[in-house]
C-alpha atoms as a PDB file:
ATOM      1  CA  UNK A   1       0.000   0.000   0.000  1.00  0.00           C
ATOM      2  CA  UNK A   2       3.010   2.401   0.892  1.00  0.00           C
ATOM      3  CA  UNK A   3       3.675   2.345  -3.040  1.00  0.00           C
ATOM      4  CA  UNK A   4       0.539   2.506  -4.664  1.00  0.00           C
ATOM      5  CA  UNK A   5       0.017   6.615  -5.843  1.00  0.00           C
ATOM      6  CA  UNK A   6      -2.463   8.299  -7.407  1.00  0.00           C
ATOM      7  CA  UNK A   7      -0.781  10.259  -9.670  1.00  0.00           C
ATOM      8  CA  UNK A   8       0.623   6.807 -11.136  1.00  0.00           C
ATOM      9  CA  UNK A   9      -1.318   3.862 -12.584  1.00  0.00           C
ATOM     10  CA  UNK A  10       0.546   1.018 -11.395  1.00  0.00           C
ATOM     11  CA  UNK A  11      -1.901   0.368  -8.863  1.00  0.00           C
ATOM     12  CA  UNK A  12      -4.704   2.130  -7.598  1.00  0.00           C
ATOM     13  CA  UNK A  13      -4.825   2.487  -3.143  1.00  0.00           C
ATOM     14  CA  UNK A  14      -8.028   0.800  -3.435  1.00  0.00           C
ATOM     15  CA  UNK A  15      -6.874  -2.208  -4.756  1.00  0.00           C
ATOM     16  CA  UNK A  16      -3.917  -1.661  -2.613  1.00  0.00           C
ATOM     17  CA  UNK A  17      -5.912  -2.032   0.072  1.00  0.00           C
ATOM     18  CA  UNK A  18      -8.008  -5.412  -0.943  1.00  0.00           C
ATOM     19  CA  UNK A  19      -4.887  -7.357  -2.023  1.00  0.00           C
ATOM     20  CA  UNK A  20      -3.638  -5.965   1.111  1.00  0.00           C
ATOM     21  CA  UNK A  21      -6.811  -7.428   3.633  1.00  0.00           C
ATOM     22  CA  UNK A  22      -6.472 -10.826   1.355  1.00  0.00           C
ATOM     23  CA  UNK A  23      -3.632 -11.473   2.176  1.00  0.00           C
ATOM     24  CA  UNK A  24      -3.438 -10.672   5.457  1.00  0.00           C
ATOM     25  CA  UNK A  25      -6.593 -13.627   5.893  1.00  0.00           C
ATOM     26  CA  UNK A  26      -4.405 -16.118   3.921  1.00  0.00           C
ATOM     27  CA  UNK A  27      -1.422 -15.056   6.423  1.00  0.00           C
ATOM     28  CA  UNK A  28      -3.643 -15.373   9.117  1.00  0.00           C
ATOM     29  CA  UNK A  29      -4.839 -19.338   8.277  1.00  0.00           C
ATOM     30  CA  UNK A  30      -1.154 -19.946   7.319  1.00  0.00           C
ATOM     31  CA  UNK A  31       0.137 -18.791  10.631  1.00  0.00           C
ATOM     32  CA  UNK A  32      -2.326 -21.056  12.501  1.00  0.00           C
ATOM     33  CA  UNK A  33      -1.577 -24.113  10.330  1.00  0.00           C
ATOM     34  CA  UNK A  34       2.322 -23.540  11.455  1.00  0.00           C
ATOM     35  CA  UNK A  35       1.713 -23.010  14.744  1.00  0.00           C
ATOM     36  CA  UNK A  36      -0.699 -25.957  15.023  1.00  0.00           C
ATOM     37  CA  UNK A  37       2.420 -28.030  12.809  1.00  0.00           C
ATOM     38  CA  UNK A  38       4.572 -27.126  15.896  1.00  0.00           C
ATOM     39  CA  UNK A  39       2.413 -28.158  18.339  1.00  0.00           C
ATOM     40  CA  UNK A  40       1.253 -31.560  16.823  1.00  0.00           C
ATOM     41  CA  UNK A  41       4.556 -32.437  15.181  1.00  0.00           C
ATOM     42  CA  UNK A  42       8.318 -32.879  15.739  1.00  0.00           C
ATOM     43  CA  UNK A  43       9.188 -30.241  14.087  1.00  0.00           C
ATOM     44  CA  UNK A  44       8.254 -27.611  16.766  1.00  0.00           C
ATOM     45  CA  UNK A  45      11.048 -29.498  18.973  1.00  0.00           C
ATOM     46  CA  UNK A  46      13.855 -27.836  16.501  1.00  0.00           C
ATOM     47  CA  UNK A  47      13.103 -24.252  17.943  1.00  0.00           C
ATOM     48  CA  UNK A  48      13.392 -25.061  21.618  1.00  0.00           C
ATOM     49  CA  UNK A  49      16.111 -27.628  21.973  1.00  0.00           C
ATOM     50  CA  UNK A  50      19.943 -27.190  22.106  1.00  0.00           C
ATOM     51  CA  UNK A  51      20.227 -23.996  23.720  1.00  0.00           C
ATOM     52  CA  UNK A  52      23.377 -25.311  25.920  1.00  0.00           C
ATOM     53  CA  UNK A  53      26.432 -22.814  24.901  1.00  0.00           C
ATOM     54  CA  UNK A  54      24.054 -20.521  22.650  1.00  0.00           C
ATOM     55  CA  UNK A  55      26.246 -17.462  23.034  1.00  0.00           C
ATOM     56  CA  UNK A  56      29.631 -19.371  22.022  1.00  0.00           C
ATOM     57  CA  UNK A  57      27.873 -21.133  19.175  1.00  0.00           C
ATOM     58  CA  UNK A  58      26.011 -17.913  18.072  1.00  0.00           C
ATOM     59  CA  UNK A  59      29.682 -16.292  18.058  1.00  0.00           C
ATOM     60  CA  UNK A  60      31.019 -19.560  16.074  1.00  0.00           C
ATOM     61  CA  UNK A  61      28.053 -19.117  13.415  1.00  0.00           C
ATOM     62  CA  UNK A  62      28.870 -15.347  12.840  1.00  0.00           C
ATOM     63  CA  UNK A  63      32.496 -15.649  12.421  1.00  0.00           C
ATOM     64  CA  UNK A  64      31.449 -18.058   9.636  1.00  0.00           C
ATOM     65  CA  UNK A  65      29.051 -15.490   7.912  1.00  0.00           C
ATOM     66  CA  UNK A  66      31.357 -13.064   8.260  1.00  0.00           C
ATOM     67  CA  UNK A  67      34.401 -14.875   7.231  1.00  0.00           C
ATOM     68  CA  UNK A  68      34.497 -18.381   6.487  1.00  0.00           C
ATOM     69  CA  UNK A  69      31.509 -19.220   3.924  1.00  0.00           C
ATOM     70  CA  UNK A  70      33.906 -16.579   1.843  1.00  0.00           C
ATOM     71  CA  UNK A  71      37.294 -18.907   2.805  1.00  0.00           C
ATOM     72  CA  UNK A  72      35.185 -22.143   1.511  1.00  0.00           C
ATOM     73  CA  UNK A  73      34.880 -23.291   5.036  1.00  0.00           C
ATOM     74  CA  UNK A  74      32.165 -25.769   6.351  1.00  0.00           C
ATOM     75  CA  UNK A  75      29.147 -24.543   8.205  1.00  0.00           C
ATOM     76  CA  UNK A  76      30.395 -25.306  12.596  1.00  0.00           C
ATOM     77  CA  UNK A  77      26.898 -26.549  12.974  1.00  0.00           C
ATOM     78  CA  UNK A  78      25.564 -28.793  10.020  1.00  0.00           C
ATOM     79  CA  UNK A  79      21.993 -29.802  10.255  1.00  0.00           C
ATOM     80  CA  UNK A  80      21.215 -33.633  11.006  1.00  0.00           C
ATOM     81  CA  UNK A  81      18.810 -35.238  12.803  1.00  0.00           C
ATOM     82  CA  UNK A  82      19.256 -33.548  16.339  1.00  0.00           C
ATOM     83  CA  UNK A  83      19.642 -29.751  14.043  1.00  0.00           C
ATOM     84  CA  UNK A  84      17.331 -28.535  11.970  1.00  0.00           C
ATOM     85  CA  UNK A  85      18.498 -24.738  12.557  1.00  0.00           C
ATOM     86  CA  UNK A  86      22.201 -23.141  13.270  1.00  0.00           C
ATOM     87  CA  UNK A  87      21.870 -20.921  16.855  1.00  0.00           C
ATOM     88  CA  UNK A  88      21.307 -17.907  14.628  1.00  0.00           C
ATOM     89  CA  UNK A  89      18.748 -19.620  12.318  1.00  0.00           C
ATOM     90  CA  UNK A  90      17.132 -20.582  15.530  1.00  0.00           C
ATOM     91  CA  UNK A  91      17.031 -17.114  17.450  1.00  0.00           C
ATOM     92  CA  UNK A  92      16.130 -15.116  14.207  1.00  0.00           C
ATOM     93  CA  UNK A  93      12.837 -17.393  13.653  1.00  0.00           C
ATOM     94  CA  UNK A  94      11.916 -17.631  17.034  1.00  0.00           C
ATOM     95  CA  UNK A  95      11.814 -13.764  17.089  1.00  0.00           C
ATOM     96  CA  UNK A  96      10.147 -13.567  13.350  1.00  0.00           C
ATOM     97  CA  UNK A  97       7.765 -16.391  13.785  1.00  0.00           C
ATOM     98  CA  UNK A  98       6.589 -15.879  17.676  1.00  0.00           C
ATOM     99  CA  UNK A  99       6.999 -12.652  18.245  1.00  0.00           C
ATOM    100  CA  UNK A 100       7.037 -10.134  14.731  1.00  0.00           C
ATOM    101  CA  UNK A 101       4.457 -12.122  13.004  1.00  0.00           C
ATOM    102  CA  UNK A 102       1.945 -12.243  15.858  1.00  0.00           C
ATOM    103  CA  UNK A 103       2.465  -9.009  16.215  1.00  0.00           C
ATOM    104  CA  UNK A 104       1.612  -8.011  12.988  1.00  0.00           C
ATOM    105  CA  UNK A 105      -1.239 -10.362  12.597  1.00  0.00           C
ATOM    106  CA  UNK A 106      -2.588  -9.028  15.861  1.00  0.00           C
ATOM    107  CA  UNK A 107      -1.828  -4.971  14.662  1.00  0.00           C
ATOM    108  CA  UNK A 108      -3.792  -5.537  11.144  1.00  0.00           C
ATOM    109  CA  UNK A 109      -6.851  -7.641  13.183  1.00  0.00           C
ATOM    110  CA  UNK A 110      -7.156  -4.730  15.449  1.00  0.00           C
ATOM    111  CA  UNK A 111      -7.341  -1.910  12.361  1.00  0.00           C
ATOM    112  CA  UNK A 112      -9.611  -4.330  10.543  1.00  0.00           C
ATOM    113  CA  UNK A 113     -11.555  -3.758  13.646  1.00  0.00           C
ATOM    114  CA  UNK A 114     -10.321  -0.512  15.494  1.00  0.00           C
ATOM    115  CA  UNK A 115     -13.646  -0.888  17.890  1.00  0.00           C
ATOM    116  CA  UNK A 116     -10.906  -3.248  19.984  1.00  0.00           C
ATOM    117  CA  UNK A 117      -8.228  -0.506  19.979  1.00  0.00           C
ATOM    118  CA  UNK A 118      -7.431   1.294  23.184  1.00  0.00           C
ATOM    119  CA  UNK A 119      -8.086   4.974  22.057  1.00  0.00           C
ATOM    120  CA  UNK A 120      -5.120   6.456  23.865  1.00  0.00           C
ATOM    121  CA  UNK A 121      -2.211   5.224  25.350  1.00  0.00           C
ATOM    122  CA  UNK A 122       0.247   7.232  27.091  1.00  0.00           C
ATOM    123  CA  UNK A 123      -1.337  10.544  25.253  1.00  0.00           C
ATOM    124  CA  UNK A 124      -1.082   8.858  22.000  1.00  0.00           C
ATOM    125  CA  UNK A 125      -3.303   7.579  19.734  1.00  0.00           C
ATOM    126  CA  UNK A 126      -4.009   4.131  19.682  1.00  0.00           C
ATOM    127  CA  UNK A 127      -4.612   3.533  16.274  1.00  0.00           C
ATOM    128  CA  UNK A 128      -1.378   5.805  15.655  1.00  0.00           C
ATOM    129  CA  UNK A 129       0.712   2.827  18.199  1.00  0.00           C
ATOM    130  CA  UNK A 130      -1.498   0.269  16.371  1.00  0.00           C
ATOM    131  CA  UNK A 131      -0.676   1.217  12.714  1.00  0.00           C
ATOM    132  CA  UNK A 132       3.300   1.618  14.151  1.00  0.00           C
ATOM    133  CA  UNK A 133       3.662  -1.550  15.573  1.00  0.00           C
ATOM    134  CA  UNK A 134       2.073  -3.091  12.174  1.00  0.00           C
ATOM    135  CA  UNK A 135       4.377  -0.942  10.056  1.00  0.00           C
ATOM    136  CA  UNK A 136       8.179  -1.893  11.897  1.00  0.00           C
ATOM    137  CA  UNK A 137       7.176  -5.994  12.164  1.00  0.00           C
ATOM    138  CA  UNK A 138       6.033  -5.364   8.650  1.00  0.00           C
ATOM    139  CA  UNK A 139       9.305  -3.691   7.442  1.00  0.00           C
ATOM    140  CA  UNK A 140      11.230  -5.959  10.232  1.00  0.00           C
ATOM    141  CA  UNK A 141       9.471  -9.575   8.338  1.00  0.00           C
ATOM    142  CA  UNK A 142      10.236  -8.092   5.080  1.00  0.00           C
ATOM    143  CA  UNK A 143      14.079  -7.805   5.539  1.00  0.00           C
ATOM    144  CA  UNK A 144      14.202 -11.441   7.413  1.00  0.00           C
ATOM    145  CA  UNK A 145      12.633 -12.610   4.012  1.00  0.00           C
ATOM    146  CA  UNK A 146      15.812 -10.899   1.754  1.00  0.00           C
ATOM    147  CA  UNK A 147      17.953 -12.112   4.461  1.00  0.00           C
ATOM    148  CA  UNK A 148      16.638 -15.666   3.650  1.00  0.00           C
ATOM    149  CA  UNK A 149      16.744 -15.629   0.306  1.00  0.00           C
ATOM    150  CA  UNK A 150      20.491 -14.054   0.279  1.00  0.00           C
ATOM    151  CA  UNK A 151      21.787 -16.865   2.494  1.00  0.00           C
ATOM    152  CA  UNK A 152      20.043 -19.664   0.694  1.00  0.00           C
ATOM    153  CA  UNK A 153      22.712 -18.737  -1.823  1.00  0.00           C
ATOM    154  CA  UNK A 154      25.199 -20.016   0.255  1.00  0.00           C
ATOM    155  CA  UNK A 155      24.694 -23.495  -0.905  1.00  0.00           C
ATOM    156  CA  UNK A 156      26.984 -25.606  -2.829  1.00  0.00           C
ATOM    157  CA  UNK A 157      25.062 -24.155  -5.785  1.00  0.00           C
ATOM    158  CA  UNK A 158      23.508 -20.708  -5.459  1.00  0.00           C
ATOM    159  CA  UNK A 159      20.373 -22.292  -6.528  1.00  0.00           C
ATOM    160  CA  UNK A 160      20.679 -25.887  -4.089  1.00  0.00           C
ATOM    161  CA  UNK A 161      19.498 -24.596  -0.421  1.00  0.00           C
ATOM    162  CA  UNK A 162      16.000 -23.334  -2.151  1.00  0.00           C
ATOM    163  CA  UNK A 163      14.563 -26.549  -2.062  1.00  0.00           C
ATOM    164  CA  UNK A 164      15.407 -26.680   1.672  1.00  0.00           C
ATOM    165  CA  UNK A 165      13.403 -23.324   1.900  1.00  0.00           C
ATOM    166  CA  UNK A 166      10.439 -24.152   1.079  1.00  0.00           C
ATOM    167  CA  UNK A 167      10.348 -27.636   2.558  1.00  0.00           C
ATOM    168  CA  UNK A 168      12.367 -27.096   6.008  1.00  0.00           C
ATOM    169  CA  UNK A 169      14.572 -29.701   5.243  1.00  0.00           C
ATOM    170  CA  UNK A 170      18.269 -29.996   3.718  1.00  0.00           C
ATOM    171  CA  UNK A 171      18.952 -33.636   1.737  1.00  0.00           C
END
């Protein structure tokens, strides 16, 4: 919606707006389905085990995004069995997936709906702190995503750890 303009005819703020309110529905029903797939499955397990050491392996993991996937090194902590996600993966989805995505869900049910919005808070508005919050996990989800996608490039092929993406699981 941010670049929809009327003095352009790419897209008009109207339709902005419905592709907007889709979406958010279809991001609502996905979020429950992976929430419910972490409850009722194993795979919920890979986000809360392992934390023993977290800062020392978190160190580890950056020195070898910083440094060694340029050198040709090997990733410290290779997924297996036990490891679906390096201590950065884990941390960084954690945050995006139970804290900035709820939060936006939440923000864009409440201005669907602004009856449930507190009017003021602290002498501001609250559809002003509403429409914030929405806006930075927003922005904050979006750059996770390019994140992703630029380190699924650092497969053996630039093109190999895609797969991976979209199924949660290397080969």
């Amino acid at each position: 919606m941010q670049y929809s303009d009327p003095e352009t005819a790419f897209i008009s703020f109207g339709t902005a707006v419905k592709v907007h309110n889709i979406s958010g529905v279809i991001f609502v029903l996905n979020y429950i389905l992976f929430f419910l797939g972490n409850i009722f499955t194993v795979n919920g397990k890979f986000y809360w085990k392992n934390w023993g050491d977290f800062f020392k392996q978190a160190t580890a993991q950056t020195r070898y995004y910083l440094l060694g996937t340029f050198k040709g090194e090997h990733t410290p902590f290779p997924v297996n069995e036990e490891r679906k996600f390096n201590p950065l993966q884990k941390i960084s989805y954690i945050a995006i997936m139970y804290f900035f995505v709820p939060l936006v869900l939440l923000s864009g049910i409440a201005m669907m709906y602004p009856g449930i919005i507190i009017p003021e808070l602290s002498g501001m508005s609250g559809m002003f702190l509403t429409d914030l919050a929405h806006i930075i996990s927003g922005f904050i989800i979006s750059i996770f995503l390019l994140v992703h996608l630029y380190f699924c490039t650092f497969g053996t092929t630039p093109t190999s750890n895609f797969k991976s993406m979209v199924t949660g699981y290397h080969e």
